[in-house]
C-alpha atoms as a PDB file:
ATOM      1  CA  UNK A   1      12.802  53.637 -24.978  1.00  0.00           C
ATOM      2  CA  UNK A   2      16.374  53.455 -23.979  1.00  0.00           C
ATOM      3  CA  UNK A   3      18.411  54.543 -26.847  1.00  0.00           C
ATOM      4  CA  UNK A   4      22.472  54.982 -27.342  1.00  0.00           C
ATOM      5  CA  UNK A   5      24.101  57.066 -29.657  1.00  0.00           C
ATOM      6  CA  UNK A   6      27.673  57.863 -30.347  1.00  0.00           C
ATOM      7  CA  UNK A   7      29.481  60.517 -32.062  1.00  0.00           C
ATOM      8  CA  UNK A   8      33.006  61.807 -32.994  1.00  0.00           C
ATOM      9  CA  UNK A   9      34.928  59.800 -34.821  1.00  0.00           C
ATOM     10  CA  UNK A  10      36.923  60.382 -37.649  1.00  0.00           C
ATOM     11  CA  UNK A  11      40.572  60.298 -39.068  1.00  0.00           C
ATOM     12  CA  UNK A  12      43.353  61.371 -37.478  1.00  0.00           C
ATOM     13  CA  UNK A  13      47.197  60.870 -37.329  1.00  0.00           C
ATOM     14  CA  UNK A  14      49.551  59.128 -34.790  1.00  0.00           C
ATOM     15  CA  UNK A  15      49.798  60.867 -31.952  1.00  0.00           C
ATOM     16  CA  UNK A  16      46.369  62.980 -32.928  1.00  0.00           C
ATOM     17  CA  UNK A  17      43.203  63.545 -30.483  1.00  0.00           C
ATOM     18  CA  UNK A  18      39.492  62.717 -30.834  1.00  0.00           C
ATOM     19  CA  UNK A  19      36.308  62.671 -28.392  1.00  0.00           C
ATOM     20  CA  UNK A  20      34.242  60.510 -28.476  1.00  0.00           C
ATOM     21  CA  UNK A  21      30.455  61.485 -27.117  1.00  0.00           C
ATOM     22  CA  UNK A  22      27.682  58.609 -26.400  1.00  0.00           C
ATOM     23  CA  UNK A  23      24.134  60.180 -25.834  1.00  0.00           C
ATOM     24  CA  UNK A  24      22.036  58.526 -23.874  1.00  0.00           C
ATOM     25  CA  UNK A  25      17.986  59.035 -24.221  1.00  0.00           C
ATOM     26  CA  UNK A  26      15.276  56.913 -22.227  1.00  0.00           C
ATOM     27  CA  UNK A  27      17.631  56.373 -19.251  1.00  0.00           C
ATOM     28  CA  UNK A  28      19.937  58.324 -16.595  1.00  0.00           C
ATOM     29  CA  UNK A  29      23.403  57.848 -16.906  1.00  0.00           C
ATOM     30  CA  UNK A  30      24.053  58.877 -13.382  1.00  0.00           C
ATOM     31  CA  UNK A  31      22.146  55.579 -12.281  1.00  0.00           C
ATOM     32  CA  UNK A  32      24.119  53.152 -14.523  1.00  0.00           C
ATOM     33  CA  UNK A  33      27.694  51.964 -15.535  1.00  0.00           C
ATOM     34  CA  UNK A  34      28.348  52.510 -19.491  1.00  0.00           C
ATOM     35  CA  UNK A  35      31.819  50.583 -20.998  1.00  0.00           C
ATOM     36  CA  UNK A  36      33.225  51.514 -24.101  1.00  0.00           C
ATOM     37  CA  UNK A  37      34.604  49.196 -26.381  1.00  0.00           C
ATOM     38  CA  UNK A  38      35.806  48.483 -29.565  1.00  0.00           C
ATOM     39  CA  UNK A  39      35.476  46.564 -32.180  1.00  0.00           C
ATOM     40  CA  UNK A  40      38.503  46.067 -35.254  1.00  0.00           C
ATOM     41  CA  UNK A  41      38.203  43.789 -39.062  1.00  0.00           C
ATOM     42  CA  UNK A  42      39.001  40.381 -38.050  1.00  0.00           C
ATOM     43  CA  UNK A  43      39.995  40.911 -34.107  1.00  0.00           C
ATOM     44  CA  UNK A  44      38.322  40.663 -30.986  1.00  0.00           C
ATOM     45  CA  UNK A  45      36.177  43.064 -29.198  1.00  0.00           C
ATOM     46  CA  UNK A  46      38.308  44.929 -26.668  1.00  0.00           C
ATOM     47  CA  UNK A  47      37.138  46.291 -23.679  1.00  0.00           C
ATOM     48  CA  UNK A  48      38.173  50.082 -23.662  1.00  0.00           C
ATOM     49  CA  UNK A  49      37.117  51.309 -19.802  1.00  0.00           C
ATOM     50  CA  UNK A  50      34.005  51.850 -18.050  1.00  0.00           C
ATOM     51  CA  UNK A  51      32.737  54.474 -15.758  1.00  0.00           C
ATOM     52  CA  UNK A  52      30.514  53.031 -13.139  1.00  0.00           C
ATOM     53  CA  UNK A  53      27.450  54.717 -11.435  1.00  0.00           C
ATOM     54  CA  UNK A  54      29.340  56.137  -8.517  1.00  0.00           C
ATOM     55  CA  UNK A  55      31.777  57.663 -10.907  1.00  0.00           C
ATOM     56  CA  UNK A  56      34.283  55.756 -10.703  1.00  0.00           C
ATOM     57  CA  UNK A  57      36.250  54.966 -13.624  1.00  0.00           C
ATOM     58  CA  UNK A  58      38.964  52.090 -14.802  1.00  0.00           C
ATOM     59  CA  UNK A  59      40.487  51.574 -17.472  1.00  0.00           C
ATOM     60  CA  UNK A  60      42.522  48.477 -19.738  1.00  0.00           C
ATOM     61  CA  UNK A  61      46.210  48.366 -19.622  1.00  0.00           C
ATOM     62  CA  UNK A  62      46.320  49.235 -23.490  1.00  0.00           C
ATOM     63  CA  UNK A  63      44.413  52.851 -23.005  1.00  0.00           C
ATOM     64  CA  UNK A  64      45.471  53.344 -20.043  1.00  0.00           C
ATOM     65  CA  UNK A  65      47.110  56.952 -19.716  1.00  0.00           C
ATOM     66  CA  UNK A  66      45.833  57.835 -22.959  1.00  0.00           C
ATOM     67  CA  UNK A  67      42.214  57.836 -23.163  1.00  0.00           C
ATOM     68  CA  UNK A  68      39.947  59.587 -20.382  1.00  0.00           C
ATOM     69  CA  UNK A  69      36.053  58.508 -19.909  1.00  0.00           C
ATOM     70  CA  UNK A  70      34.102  61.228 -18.248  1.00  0.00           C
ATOM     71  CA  UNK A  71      30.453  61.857 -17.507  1.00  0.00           C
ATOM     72  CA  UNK A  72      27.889  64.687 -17.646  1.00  0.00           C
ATOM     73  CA  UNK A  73      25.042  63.893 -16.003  1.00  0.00           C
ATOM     74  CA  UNK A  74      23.451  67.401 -17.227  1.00  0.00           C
ATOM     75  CA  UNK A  75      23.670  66.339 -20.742  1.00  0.00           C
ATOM     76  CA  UNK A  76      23.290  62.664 -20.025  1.00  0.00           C
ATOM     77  CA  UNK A  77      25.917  61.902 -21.962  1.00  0.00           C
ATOM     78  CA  UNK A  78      29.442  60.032 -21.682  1.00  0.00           C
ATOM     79  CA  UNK A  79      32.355  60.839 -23.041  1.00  0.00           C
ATOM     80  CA  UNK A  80      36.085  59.033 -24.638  1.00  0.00           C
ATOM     81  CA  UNK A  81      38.728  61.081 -24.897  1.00  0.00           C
ATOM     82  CA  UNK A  82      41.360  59.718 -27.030  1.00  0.00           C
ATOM     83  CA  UNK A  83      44.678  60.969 -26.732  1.00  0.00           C
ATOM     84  CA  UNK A  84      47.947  60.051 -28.197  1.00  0.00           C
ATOM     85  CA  UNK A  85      46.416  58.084 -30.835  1.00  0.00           C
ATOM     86  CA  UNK A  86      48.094  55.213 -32.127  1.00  0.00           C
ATOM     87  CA  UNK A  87      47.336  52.831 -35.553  1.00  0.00           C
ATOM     88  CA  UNK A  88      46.617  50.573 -33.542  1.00  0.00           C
ATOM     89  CA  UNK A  89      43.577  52.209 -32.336  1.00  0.00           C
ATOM     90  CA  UNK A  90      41.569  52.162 -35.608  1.00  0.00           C
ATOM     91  CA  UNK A  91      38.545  50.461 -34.523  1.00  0.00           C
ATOM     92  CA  UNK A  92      34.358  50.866 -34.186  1.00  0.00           C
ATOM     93  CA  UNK A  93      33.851  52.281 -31.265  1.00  0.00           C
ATOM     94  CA  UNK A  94      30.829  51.677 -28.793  1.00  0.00           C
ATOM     95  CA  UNK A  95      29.070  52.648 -25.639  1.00  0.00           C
ATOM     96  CA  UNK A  96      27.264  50.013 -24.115  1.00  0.00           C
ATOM     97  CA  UNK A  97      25.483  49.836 -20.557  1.00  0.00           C
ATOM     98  CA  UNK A  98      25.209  46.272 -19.257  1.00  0.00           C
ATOM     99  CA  UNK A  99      22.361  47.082 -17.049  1.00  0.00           C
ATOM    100  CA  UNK A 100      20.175  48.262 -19.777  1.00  0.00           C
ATOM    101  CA  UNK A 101      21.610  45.574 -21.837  1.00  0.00           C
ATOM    102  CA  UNK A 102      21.394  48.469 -24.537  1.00  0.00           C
ATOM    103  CA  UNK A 103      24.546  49.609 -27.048  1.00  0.00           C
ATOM    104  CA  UNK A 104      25.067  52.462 -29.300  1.00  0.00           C
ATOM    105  CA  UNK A 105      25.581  51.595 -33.463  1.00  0.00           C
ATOM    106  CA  UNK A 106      29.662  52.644 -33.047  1.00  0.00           C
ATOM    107  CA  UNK A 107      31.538  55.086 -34.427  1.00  0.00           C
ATOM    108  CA  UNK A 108      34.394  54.564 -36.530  1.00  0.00           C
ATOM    109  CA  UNK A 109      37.820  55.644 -35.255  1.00  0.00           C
ATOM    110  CA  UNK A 110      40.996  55.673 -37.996  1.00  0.00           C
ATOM    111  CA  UNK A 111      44.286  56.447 -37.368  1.00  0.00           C
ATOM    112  CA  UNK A 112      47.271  56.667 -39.911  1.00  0.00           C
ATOM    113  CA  UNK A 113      51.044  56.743 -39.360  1.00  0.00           C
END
C-alpha cells in the first residue's frame, strides 16, 4: 500500500529555514515524479515544484531561488527546503505523486514577521 508522509514543519521567522521531508512507503520514488504543494485558509492550492523521475526538477516563479526539492532514493524520501522564508509562505504543505494518484496528510508551515 502506497503511503505518503510528510514531516518538518513548524514556526519560524521571516527570513528563517525549514525542511520539509515526504516519506514514501509502498512505492519507489526513483520511478515517479512527486510535486509539492500548498495549501493556505481561504486561497488556492499552489503548486510549489516537482522533481520528476529522471531527476529533474522545476520550480514556480514564487519559490523559485528560495526553496530546493531534492531526492534520496536510499531513503525513499523527498525533500523541500525552504529558505528565506517569507509570511507569505504560511501554508499546509503536501507531497503528492500524480502517478500513484496518492498524497501525504500536509504539514503545516508558519511564518511570522
Amino acid at each position: 500500500q502506497v503511503q505518503l508522509v510528510e514531516s518538518g514543519g513548524g514556526s519560524a521567522w521571516t527570513g528563517g529555514s525549514l525542511t520539509l521531508s515526504c516519506s514514501v512507503t509502498g512505492a519507489t520514488v526513483s520511478r515517479y515524479a512527486f510535486r509539492w504543494y500548498r495549501q493556505a485558509p481561504e486561497k488556492e492550492r499552489e503548486w510549489v515544484g516537482t522533481v520528476f523521475a529522471t531527476g529533474l526538477i522545476s520550480y514556480s516563479d514564487s519559490v523559485k531561488g528560495r526553496f530546493t526539492i531534492s531526492r534520496d532514493d536510499a531513503k525513499n524520501a523527498v525533500y523541500l527546503q525552504l529558505n528565506n522564508l517569507r509570511p507569505e509562505d504560511t501554508a499546509a504543505y503536501h507531497c503528492y505523486s500524480p502517478d500513484l494518484n496518492h498524497r501525504g496528510p500536509g504539514t503545516q508551515v508558519t511564518v511570522s514577521s
